[in-house]
N, C-alpha and C. Protein backbone atom coordinates (compact mmCIF):
# COMPACT_ATOMS: atom_id res chain seq x y z
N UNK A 1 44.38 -10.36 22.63
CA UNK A 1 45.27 -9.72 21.68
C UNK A 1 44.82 -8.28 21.41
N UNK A 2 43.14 -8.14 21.06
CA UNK A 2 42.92 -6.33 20.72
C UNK A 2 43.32 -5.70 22.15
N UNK A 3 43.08 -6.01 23.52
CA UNK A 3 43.21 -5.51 24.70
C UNK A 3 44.92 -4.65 24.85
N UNK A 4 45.73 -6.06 24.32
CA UNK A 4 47.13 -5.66 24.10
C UNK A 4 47.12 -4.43 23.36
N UNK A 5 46.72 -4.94 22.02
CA UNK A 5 47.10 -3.82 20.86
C UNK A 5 46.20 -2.19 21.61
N UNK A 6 45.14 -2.42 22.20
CA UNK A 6 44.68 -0.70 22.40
C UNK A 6 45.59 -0.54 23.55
N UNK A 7 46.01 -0.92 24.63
CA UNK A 7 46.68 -0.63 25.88
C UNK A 7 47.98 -0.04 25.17
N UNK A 8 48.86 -0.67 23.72
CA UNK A 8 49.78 0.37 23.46
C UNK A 8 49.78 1.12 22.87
N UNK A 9 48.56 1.17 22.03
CA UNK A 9 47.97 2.82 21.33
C UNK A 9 47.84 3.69 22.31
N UNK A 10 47.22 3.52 22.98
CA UNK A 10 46.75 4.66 24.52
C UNK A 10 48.15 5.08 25.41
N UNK A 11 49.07 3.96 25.05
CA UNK A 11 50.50 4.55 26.39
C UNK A 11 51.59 5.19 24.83
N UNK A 12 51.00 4.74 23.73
CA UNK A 12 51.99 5.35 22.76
C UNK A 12 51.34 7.06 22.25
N UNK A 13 50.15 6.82 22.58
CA UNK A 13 49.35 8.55 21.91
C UNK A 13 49.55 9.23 23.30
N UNK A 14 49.76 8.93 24.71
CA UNK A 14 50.12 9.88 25.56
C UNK A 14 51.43 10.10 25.54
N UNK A 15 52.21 9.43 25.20
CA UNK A 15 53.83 9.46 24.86
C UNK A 15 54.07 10.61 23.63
N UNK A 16 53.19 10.35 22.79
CA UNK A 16 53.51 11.46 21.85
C UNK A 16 52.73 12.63 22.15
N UNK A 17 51.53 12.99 22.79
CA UNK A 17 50.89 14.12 23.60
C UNK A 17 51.97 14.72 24.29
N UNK A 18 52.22 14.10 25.26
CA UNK A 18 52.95 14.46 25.96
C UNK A 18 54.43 15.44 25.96
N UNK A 19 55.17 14.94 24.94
CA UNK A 19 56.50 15.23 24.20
C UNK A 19 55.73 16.77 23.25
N UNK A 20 54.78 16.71 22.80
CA UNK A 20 54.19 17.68 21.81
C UNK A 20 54.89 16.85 20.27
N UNK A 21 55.02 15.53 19.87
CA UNK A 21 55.35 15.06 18.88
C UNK A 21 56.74 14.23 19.04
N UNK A 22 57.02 13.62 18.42
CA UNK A 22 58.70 12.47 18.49
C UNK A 22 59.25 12.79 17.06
N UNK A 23 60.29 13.10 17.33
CA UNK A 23 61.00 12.68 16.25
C UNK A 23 62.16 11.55 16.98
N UNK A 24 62.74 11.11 15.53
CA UNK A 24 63.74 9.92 15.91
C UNK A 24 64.87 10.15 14.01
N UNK A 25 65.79 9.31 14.31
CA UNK A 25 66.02 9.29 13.31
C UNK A 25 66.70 7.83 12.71
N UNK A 26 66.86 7.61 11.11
CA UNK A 26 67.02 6.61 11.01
C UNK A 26 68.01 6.35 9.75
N UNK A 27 68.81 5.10 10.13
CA UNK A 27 69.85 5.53 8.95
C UNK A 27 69.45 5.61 7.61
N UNK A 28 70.20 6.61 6.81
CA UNK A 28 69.82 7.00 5.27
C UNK A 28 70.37 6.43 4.47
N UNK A 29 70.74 6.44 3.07
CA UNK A 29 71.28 5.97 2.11
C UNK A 29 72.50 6.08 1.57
N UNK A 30 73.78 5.47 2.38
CA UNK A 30 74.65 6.02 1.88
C UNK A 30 75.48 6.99 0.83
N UNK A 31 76.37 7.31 0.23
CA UNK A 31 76.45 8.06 -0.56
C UNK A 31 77.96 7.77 -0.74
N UNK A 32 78.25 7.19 -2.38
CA UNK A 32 79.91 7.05 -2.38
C UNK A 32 79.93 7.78 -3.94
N UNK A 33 80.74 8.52 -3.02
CA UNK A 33 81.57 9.89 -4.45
C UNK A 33 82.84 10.14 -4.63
N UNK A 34 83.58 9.74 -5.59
CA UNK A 34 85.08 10.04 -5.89
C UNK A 34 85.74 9.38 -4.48
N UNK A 35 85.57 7.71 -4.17
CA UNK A 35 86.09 6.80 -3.17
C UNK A 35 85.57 7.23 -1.58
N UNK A 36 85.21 8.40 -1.86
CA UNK A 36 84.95 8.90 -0.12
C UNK A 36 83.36 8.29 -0.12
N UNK A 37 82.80 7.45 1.54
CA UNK A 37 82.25 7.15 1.54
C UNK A 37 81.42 7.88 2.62
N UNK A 38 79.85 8.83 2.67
CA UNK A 38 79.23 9.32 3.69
C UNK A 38 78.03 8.69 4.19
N UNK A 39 78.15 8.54 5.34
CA UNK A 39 76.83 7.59 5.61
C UNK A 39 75.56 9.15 6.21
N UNK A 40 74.09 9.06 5.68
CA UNK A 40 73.47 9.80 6.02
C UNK A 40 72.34 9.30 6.88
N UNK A 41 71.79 10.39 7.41
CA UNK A 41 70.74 9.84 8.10
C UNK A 41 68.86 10.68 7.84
N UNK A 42 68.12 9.78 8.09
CA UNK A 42 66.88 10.54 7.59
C UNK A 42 66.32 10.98 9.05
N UNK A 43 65.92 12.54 9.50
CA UNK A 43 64.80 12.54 10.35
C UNK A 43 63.42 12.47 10.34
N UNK A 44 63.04 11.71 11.07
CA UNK A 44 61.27 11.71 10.84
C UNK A 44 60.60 11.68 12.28
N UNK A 45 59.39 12.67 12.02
CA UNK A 45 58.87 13.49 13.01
C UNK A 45 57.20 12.94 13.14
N UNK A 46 56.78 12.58 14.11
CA UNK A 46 55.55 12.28 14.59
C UNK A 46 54.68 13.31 15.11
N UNK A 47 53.91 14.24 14.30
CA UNK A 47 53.05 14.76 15.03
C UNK A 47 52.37 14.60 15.80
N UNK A 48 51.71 15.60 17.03
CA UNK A 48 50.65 15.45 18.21
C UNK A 48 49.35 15.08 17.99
N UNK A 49 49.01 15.54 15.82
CA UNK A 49 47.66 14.72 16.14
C UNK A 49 47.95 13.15 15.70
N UNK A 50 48.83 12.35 15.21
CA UNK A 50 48.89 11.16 15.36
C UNK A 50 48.69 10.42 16.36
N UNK A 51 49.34 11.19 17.51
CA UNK A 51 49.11 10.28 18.84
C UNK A 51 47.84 10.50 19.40
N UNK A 52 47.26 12.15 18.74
CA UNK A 52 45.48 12.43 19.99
C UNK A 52 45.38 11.21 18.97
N UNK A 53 44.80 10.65 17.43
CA UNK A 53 44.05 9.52 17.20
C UNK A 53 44.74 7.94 17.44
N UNK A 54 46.22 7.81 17.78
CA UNK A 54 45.79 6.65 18.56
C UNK A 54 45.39 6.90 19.84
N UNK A 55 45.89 7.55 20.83
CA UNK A 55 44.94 7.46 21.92
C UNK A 55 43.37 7.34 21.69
N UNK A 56 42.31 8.11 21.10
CA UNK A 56 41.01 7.86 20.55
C UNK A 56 40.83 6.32 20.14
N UNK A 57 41.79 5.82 19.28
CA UNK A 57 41.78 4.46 18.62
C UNK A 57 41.86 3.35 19.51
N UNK A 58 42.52 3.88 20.66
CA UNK A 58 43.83 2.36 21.67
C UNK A 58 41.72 2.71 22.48
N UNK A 59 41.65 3.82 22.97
CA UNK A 59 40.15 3.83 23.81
C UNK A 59 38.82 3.40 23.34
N UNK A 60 38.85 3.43 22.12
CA UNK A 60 37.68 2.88 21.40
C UNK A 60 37.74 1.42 21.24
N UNK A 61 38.99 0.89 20.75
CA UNK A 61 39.42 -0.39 21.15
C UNK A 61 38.92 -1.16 22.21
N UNK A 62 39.09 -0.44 23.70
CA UNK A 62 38.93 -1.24 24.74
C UNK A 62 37.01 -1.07 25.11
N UNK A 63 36.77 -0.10 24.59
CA UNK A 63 35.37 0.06 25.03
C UNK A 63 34.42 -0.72 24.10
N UNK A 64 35.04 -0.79 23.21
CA UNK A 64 33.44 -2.07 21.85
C UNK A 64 34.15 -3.65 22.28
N UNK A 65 32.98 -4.05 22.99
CA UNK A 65 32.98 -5.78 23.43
C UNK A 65 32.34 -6.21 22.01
N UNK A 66 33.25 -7.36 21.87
CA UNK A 66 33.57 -8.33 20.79
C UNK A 66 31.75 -8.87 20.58
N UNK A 67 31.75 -8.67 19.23
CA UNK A 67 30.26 -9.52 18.86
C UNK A 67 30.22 -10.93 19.08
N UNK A 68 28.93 -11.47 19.31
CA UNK A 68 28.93 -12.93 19.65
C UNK A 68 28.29 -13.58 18.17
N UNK A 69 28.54 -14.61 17.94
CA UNK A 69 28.40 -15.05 16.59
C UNK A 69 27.60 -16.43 16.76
């Protein structure tokens, strides 16, 4: 399961390296005024250093072997 989880930190922090950041967007909070109804939307933006520390995170992940107990 951690093997999973760092393998998509590492293909998700070169994805956002790569691009120089993501944005996406996502639906907002409608808005009803005098019967007219507007649907809005929110953008939200992923900076480049989010993805350099998961990449760091997804690689550190795969390199510390599990303690034995």
């Amino acid at each position: 399961m951690k093997t999973i989880i760092a393998v998509c930190l590492v293909v998700l922090g070169i994805v956002v390296l790569a691009y120089s950041g993501l944005s996406f967007t996502t639906p907002g909070k409608p808005i009803e005024f005098l019967g007219i109804h507007i649907e809005t939307t929110d953008n939200h933006f992923i900076p480049p250093a989010v993805g350099a520390l998961m990449l760091v995170g997804g690689i550190v992940l795969l390199l510390i072997k599990p303690r034995r107990v």
